[in-house]
Protein backbone atom coordinates (compact mmCIF):
# COMPACT_ATOMS: atom_id res chain seq x y z
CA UNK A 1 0.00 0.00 0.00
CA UNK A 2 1.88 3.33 -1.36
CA UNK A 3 -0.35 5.57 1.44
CA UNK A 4 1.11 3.19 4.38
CA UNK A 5 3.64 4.48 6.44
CA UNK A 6 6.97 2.76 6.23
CA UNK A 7 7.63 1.33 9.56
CA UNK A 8 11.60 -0.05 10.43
CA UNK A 9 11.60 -1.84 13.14
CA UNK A 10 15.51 -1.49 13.10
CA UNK A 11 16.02 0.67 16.06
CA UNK A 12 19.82 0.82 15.09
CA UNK A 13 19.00 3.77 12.16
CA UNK A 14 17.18 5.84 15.16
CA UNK A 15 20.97 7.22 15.47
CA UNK A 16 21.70 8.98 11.98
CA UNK A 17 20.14 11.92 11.08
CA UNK A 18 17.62 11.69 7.78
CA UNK A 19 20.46 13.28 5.89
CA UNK A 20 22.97 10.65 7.28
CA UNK A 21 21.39 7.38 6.17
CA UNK A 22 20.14 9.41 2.72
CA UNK A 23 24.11 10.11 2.07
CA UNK A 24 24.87 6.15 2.98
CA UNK A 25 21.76 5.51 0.08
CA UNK A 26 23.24 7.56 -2.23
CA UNK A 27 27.05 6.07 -1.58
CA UNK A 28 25.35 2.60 -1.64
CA UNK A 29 23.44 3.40 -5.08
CA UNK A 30 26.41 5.44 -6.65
CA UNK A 31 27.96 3.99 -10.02
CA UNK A 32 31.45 3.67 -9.27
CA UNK A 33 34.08 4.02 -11.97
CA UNK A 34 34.67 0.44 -11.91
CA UNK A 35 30.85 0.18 -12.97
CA UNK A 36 30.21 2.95 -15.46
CA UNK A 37 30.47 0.58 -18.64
CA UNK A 38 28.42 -1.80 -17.27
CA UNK A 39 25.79 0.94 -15.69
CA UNK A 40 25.94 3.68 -17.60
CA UNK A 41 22.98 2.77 -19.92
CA UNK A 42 20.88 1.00 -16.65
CA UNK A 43 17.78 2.80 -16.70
CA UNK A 44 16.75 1.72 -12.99
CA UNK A 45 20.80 2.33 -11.84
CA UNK A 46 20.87 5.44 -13.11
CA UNK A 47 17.17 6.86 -11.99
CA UNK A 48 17.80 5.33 -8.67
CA UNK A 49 21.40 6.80 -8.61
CA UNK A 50 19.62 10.55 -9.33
CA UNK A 51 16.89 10.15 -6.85
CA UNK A 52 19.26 9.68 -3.87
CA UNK A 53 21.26 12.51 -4.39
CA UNK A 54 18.25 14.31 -4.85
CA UNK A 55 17.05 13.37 -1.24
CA UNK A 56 20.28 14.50 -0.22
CA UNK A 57 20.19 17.88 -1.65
CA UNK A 58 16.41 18.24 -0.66
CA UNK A 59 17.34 17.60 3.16
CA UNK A 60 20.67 19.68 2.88
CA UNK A 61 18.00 22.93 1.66
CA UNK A 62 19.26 22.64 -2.21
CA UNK A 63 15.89 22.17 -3.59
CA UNK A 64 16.80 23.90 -6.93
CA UNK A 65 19.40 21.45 -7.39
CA UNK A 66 17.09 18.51 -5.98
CA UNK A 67 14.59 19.17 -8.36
CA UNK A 68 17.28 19.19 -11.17
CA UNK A 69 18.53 15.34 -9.92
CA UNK A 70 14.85 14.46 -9.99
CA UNK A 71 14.35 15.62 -13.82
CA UNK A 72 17.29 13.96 -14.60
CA UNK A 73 15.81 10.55 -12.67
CA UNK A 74 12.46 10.96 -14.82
CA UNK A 75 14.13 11.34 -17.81
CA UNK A 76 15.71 8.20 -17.49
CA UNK A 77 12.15 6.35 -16.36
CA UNK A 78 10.54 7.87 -19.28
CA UNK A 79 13.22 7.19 -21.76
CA UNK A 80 13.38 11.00 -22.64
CA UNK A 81 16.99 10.85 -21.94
CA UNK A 82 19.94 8.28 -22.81
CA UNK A 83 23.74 7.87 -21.91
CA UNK A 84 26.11 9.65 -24.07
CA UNK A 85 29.03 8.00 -25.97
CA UNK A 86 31.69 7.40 -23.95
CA UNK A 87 34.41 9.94 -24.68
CA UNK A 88 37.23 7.61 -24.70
CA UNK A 89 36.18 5.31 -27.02
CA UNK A 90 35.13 7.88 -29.89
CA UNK A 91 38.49 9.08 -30.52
């Protein structure tokens, strides 16, 4: 149910801040050099990637830059926007 509260019964996360275990999402969804071939074109990597740094902006006051991440996140979802060439292998 998408109206449900999400309850944790994980009392351990009751000690980081929102913007703390948002950061450790972000870290923990981040494409990592080591990754970018492989992810680069991953629709669901890629969205999910934008959407946690856009709940880190939002809870660091940066909602102009939040909503920017989240464009970028729908774009990918939609299809309205793709990965570019890599740069190293066009030349």
């Amino acid at each position: 149910m998408l109206n449900a509260p999400i309850q944790s019964s994980n009392s351990a996360l009751q000690q980081f801040s929102a913007e703390e275990l948002a950061q450790a999402l972000l870290e923990k969804l981040a494409i990592t050099d080591k990754d970018w071939h492989r992810l680069k074109a991953n629709r669901k990597a890629r969205a999910s990637e934008q959407t946690a740094a856009a709940l880190v902006l939002l809870l660091k006051n940066q909602p102009d830059e939040a909503l920017a991440r989240l464009q970028q996140a729908t774009g990918w979802l939609d299809r309205s926007i793709s990965a570019p060439p890599c740069e190293t292998h066009g030349k």
